[in-house]
Protein backbone atom coordinates (compact mmCIF):
# COMPACT_ATOMS: atom_id res chain seq x y z
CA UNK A 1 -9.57 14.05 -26.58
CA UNK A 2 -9.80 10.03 -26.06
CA UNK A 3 -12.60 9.26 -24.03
CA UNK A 4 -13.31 5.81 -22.56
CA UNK A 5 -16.81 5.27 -23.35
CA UNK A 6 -18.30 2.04 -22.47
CA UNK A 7 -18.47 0.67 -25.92
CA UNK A 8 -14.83 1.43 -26.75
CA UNK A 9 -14.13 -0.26 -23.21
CA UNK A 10 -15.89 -3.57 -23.85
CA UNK A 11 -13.69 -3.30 -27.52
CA UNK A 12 -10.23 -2.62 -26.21
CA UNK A 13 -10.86 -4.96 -22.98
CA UNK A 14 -11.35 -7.67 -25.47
CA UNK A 15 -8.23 -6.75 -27.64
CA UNK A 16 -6.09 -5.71 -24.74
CA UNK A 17 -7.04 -9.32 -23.18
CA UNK A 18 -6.16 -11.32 -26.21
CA UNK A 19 -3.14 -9.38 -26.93
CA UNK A 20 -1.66 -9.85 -23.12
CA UNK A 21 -0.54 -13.70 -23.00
CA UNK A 22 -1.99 -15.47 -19.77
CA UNK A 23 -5.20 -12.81 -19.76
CA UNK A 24 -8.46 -14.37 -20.84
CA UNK A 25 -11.29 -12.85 -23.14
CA UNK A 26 -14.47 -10.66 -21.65
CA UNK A 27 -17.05 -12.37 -20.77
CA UNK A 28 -19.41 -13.10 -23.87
CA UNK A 29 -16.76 -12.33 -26.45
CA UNK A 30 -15.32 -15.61 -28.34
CA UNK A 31 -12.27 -15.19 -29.73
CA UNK A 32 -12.00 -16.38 -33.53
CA UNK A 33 -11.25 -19.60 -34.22
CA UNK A 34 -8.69 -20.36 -36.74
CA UNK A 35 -10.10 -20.87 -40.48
CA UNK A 36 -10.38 -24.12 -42.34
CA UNK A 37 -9.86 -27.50 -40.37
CA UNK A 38 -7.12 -27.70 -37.72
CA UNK A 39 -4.55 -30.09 -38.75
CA UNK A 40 -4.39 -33.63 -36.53
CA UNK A 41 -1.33 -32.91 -34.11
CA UNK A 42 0.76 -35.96 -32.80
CA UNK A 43 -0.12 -37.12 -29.46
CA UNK A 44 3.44 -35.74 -27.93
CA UNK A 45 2.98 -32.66 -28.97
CA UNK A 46 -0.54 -32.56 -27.37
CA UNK A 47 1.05 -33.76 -24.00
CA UNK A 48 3.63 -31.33 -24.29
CA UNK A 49 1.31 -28.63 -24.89
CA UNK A 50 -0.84 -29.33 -22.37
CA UNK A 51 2.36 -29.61 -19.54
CA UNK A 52 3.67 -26.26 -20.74
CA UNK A 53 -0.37 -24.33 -20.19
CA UNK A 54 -0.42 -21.95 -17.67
CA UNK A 55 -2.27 -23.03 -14.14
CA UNK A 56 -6.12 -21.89 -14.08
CA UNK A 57 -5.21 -19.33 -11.63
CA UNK A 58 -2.89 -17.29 -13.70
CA UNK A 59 -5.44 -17.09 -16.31
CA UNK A 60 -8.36 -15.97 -14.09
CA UNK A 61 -8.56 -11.99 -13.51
CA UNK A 62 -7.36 -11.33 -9.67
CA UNK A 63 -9.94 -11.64 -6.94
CA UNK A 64 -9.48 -8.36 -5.40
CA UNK A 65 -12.03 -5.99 -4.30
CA UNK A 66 -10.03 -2.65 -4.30
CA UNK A 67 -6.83 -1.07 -4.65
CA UNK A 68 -5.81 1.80 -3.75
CA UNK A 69 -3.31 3.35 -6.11
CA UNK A 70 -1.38 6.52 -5.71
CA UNK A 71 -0.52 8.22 -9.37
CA UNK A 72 2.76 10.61 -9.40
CA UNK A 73 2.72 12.23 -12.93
CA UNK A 74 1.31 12.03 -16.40
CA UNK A 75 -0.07 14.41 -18.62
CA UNK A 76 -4.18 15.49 -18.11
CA UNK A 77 -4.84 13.27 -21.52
CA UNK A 78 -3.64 10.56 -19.31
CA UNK A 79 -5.39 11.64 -16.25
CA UNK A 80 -8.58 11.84 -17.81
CA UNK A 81 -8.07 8.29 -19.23
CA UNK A 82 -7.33 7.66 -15.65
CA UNK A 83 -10.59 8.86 -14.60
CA UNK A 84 -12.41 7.20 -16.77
CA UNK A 85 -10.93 3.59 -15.96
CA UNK A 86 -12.02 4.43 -11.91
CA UNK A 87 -15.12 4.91 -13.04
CA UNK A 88 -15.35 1.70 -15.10
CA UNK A 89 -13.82 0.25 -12.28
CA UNK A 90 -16.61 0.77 -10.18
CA UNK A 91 -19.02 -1.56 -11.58
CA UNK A 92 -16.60 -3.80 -13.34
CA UNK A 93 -13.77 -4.53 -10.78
CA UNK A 94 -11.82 -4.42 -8.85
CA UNK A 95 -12.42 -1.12 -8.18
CA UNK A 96 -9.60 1.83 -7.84
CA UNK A 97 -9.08 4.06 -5.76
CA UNK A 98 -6.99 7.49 -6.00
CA UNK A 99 -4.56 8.22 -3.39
CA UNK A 100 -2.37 11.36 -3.18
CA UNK A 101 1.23 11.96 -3.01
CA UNK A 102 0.67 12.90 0.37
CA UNK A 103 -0.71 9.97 1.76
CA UNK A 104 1.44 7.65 -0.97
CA UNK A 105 2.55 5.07 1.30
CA UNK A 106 -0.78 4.24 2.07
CA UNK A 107 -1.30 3.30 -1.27
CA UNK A 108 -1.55 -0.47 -2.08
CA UNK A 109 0.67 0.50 -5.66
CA UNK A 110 2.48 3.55 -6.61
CA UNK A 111 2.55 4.51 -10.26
CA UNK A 112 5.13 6.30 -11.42
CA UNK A 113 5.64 8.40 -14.69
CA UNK A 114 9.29 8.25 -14.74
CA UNK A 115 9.29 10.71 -18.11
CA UNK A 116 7.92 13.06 -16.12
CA UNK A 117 11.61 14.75 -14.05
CA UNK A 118 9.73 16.30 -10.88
CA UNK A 119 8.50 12.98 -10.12
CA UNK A 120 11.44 10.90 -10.38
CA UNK A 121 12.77 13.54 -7.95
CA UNK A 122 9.56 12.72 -5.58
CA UNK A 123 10.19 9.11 -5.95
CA UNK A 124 14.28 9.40 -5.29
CA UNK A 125 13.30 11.12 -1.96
CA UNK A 126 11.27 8.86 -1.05
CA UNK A 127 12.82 5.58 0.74
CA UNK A 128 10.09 3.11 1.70
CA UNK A 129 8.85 2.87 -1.75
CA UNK A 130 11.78 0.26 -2.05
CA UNK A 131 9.31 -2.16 -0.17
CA UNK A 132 6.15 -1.32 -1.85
CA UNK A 133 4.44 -2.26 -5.04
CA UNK A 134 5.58 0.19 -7.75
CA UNK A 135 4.43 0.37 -11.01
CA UNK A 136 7.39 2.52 -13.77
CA UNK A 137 6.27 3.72 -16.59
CA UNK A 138 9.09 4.29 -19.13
CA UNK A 139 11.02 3.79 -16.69
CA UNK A 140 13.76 0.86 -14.86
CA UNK A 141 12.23 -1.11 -12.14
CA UNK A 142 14.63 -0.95 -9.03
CA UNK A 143 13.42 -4.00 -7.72
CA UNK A 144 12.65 -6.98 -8.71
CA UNK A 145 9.26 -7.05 -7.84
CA UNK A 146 8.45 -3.52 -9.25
CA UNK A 147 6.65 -3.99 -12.51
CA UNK A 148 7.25 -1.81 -15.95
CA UNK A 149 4.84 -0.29 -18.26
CA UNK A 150 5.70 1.57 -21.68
CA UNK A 151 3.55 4.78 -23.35
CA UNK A 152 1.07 4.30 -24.32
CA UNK A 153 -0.54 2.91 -21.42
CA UNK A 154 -2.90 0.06 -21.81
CA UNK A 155 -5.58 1.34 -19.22
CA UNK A 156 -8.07 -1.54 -19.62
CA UNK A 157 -5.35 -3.90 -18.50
CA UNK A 158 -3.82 -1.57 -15.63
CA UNK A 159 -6.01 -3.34 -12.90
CA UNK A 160 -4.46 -6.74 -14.03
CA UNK A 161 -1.09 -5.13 -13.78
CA UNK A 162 -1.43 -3.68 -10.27
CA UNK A 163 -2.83 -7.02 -8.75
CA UNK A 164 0.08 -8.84 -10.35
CA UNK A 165 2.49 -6.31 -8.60
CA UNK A 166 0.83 -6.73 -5.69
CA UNK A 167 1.24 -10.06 -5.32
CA UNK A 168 5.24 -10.01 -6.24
CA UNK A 169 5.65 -8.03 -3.41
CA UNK A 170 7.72 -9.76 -0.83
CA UNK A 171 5.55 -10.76 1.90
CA UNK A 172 7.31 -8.75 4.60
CA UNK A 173 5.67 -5.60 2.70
CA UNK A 174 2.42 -6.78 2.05
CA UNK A 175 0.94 -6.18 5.12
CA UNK A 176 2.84 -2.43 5.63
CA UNK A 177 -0.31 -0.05 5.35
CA UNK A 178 -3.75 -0.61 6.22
CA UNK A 179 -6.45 1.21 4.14
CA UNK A 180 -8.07 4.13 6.67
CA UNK A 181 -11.72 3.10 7.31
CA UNK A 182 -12.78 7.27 8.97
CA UNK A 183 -11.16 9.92 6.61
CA UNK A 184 -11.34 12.21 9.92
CA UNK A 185 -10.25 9.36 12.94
CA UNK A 186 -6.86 10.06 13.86
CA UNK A 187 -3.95 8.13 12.18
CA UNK A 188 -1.81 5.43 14.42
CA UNK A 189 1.08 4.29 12.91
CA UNK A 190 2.10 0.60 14.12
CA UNK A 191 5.51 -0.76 14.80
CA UNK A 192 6.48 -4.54 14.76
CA UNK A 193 8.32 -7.30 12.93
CA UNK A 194 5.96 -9.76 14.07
CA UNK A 195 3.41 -9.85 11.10
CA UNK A 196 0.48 -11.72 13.64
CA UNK A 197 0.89 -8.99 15.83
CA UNK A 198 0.67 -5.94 13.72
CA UNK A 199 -2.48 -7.26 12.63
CA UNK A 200 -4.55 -8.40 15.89
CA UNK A 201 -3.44 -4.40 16.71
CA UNK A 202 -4.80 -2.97 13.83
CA UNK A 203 -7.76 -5.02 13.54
CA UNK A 204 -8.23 -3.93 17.71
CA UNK A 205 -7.12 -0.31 16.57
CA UNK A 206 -9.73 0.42 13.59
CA UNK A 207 -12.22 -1.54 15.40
CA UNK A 208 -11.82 1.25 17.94
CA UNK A 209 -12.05 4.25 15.36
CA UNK A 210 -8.57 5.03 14.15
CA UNK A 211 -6.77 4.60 11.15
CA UNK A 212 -3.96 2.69 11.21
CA UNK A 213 -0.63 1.88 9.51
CA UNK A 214 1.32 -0.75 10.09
CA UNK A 215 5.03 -0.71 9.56
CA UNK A 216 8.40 -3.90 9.86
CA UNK A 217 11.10 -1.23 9.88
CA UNK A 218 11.97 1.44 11.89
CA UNK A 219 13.65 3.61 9.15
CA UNK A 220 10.71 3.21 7.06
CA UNK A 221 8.15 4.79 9.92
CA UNK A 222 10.14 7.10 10.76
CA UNK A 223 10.40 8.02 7.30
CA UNK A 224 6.64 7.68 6.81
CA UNK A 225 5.86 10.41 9.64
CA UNK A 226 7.17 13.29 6.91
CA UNK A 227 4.17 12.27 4.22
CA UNK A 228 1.04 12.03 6.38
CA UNK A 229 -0.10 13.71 9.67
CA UNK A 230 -0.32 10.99 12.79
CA UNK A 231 -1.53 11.12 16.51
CA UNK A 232 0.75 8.55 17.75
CA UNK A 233 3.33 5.54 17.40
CA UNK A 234 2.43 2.58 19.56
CA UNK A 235 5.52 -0.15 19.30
CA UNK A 236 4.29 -3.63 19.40
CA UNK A 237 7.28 -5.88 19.24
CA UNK A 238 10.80 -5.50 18.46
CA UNK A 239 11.53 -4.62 14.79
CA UNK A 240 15.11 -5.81 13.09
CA UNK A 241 16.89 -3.00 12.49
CA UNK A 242 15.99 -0.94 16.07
CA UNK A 243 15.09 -1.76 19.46
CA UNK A 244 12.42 -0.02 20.98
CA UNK A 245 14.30 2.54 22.88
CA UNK A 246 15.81 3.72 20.04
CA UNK A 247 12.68 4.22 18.45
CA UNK A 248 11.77 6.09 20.37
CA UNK A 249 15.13 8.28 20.71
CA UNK A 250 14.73 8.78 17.01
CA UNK A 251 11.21 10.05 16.81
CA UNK A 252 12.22 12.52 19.69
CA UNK A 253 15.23 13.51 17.92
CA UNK A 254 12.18 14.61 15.00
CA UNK A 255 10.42 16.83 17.02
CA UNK A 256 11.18 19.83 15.11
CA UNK A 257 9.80 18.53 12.11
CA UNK A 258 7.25 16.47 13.08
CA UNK A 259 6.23 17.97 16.55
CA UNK A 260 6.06 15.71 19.76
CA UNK A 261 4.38 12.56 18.97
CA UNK A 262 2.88 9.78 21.72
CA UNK A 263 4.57 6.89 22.10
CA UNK A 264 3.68 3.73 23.21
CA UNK A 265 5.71 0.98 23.90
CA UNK A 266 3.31 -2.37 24.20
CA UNK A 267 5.15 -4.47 27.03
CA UNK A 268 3.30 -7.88 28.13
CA UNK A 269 5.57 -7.51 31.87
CA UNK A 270 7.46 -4.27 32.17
CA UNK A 271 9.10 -3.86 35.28
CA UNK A 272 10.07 -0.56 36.70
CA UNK A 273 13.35 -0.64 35.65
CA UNK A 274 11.58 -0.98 31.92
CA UNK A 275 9.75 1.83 32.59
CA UNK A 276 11.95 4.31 34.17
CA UNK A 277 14.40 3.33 30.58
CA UNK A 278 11.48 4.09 28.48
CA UNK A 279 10.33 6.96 30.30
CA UNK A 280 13.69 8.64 30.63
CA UNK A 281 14.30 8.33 26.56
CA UNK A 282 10.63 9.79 25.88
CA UNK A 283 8.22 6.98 25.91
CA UNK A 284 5.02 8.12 27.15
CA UNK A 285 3.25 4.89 28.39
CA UNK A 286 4.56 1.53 28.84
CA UNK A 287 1.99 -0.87 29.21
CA UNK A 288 0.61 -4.56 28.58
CA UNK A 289 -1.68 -5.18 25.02
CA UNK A 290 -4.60 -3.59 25.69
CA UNK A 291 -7.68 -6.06 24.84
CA UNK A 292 -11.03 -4.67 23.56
CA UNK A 293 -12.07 -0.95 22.26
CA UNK A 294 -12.64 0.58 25.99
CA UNK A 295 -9.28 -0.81 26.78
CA UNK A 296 -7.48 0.75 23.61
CA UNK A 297 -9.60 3.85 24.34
CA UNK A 298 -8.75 4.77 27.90
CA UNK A 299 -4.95 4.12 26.89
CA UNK A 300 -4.97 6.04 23.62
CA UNK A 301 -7.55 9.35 24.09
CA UNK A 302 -5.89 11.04 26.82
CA UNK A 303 -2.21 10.76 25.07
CA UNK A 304 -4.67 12.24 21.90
CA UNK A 305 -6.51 14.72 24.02
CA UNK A 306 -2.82 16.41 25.42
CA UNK A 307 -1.51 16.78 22.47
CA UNK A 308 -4.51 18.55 20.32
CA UNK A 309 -4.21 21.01 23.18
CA UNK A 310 -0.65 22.02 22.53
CA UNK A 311 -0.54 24.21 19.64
CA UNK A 312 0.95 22.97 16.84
CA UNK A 313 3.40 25.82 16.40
CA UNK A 314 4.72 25.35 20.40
CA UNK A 315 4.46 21.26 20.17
CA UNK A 316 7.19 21.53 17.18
CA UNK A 317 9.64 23.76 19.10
CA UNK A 318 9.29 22.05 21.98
């Protein structure tokens, strides 16, 4: 079996780079230089040339730390070639990180092997990923952002690849997921349009301990909920295809699948008439931004604290 050791890597990261227009060389490795003298070239052509080069930044390899990519498929060959690049990755970057199916919409790029029929099932299933960064691998892209790869894969290049469709994503899904920070703090899922405010709440949110995922759309949270285990939905703003209330009708309307989730409803003046709505549709707590960790805290840990004492079999019937 191929292995990736890091000889072979420094070769086919210099041949993959020179091969892929717009990707420079490694560091250290010249590329040859035509033989015998270059012939003189007219001054229009040079000018021409030099208009049609590609901007320094699209050259440069992308200035990302990490990415976290979620891998549905391939054969173990593949895997272990897989393996071998996240281990590369770690002292050459950016580095990679596996995420599973489970937890896919976490992920900052799905890869797909769309030869592979169980997970071109998965991925049918599986709404949201129409707003993420998805890599298809002999396969169609369904959007025009997703990005395509053919077998063989080119695994020294795949980190270019995944920043690139990163950064095609439209920038309404950019921002959906936030990478957890505590494997065992529990899991708030955020709801909001506004992009400003989903992240002053998740910043306030992890800084408090808990993981955090931030979603635009109501469908897609809601959707979400099935594919990873949360604590609670806090709504902070209005989203564009639900109000609030409904929301929150939805997610009660889940209950037997998902069991009976908190929900908070972030309101900067609610009224009582606010409150008795939200309260008679399911909301739990209707309340003003909380500012700082004790605040976040003493609104979110005894909503937590309830619920871990239901049993899960009674909280999903209920």
């Amino acid at each position: 079996m191929q292995t990736l050791s890091p000889s072979l890597i420094d070769r086919i990261d210099a041949h993959a780079r020179a091969a892929v227009p717009g990707v420079p060389a490694a560091p250290g490795i010249r590329r040859p230089a035509p033989a015998g003298p270059s012939p003189a070239m007219p001054a229009e052509t040079a000018t021409a040339t030099r208009d049609a080069a590609p901007p320094e930044q699209a050259l440069a390899w992308p200035e990302i730390k990490e990415i976290s990519l979620c891998v549905v498929g391939f054969n173990k060959s593949e895997r272990k070639l897989l393996d071998d690049l996240i281990l590369v990755s770690l002292r050459r970057g950016p580095r990679l990180k596996l995420v599973p199916a489970t937890s896919a919409h976490v992920a900052d790029v799905v890869m797909i092997d769309a030869t592979h029929a169980p997970s071109v099932a998965w991925s049918r299933s599986q709404s949201w990923l129409s707003r993420r960064a998805v890599v298809w691998v002999n396969g169609e892209a369904r959007q025009p952002w997703h990005a395509q790869l053919r077998k063989p894969v080119q695994w020294p290049v795949l980190p270019v690849v995944l920043a690139r469709a990163m950064q095609r994503m439209p920038r309404a899904g950019q921002e959906v997921s936030a990478r957890p920070q505590q494997p065992d703090a529990p899991m708030i899922m955020v709801l909001g349009e506004d992009s400003e405010t989903r992240h002053r709440v998740r910043r306030q949110l992890e800084t408090s301990g808990f993981r955090v995922t931030c979603i635009s759309r109501a469908r897609e949270g809601l959707a979400a909920l099935h594919a990873a285990s949360y604590a609670c939905v806090v709504q902070a703003g209005a989203l564009p295809d639900a109000t609030p209330l409904d929301t929150c009708k939805r997610l009660r309307d889940m209950e037997d699948r998902v069991g009976r989730l908190p929900f908070v409803m972030l309101d900067d003046a609610p009224d009582a008439w606010a409150r008795w709505r939200a309260r008679w549709v399911g909301c739990d707590v209707v309340a003003p931004e909380p500012q700082g960790r004790r605040a976040w805290r003493a609104l979110l840990q005894p909503l937590l604290d309830a619920r871990s004492a239901v049993p899960v079999a009674a909280a999903a019937s209920a």
